[in-house]
Protein backbone atom coordinates (compact mmCIF):
# COMPACT_ATOMS: atom_id res chain seq x y z
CA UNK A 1 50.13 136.19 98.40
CA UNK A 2 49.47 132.10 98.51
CA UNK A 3 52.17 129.42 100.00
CA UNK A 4 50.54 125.82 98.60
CA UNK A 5 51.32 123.20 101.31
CA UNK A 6 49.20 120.11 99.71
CA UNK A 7 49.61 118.32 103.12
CA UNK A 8 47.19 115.82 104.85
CA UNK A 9 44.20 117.79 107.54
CA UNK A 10 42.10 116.11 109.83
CA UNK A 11 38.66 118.46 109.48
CA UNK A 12 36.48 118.36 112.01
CA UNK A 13 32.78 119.03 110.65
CA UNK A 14 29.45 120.84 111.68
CA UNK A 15 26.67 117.85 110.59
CA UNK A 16 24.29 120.19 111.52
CA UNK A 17 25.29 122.61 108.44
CA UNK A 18 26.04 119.56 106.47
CA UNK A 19 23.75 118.84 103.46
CA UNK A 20 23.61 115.73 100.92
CA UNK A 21 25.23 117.95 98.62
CA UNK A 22 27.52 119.96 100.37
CA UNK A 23 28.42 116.77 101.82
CA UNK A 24 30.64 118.15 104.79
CA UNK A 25 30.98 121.67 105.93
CA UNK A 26 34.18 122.09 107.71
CA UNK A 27 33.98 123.47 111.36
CA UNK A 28 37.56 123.14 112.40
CA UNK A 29 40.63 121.02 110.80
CA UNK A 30 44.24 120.13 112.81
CA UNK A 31 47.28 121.06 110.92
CA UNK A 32 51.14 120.65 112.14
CA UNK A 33 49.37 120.14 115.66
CA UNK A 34 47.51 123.31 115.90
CA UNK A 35 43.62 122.86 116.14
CA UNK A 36 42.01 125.71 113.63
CA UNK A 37 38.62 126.99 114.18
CA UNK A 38 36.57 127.88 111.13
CA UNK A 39 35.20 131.31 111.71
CA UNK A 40 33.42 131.80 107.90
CA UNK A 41 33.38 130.11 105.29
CA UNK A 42 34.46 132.01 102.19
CA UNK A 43 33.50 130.02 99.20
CA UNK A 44 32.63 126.49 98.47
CA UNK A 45 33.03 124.98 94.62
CA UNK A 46 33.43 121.17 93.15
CA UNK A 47 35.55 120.13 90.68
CA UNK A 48 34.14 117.79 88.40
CA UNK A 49 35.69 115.20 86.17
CA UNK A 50 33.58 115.93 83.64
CA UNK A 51 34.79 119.78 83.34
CA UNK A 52 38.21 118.37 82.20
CA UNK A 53 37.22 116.11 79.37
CA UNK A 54 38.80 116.04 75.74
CA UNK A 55 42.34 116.48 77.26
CA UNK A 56 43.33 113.41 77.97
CA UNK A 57 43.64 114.20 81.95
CA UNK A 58 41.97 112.59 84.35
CA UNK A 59 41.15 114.71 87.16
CA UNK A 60 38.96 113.18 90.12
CA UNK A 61 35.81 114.96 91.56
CA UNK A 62 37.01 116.86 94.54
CA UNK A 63 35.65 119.78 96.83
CA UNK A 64 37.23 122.86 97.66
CA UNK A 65 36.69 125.08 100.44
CA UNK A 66 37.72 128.61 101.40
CA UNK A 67 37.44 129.82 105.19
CA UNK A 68 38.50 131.65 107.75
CA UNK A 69 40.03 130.23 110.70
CA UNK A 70 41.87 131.43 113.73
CA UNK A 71 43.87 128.76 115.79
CA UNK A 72 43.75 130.01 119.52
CA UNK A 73 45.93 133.78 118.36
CA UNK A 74 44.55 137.10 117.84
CA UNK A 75 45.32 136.25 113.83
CA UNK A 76 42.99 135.18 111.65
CA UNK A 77 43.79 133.52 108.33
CA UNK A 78 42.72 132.49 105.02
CA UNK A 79 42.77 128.39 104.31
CA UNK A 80 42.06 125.92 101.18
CA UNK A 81 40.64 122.69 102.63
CA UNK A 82 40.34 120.18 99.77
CA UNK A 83 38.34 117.14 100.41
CA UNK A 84 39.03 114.29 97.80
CA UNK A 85 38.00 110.56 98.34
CA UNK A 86 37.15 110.79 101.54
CA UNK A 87 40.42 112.21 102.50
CA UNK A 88 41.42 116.11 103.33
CA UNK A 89 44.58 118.20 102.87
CA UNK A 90 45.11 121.81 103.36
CA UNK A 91 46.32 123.42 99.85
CA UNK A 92 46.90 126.80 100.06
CA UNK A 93 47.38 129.36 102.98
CA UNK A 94 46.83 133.25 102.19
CA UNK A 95 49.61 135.45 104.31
């Protein structure tokens, strides 16, 4: 089961696993003043305006990633970090 929270991250990334275009691999994000650290990363996909055309909705490029993370507990969790225009929010939490 998903909760969607859509609320602003600060991600910390790993420039070293970084590539042009990847742009940013996340290494660790801060949410509601716990510091996450990304253990794997799950999946990685774009979502392109150009996917959406004919429909009359405008949806900006944006990146979506999928990891594991683990915030200083014993639990691990499952995380959707979205990076759009230079800004990141955390969109979905798997319990």
């Amino acid at each position: 089961m998903t909760k969607r929270y859509r609320e602003p991250v600060e991600v910390h990334v790993d420039d070293a696993d970084s590539t042009a275009e990847d742009r940013a691999v996340p290494a660790g994000f801060t949410w509601r003043g716990g510091r996450y650290r990304v253990l794997a990363v799950l999946g990685h996909w774009r979502e392109d305006a150009a996917y959406w055309t004919g429909g009359g909705v405008e949806v900006p490029q944006r990146d979506l990633w999928r990891v594991e993370a683990q915030n200083g507990t014993p639990t691990r969790g499952i995380y959707e970090l979205v990076a759009e225009g230079g800004t990141w929010r955390l969109d979905r939490v798997w319990d």
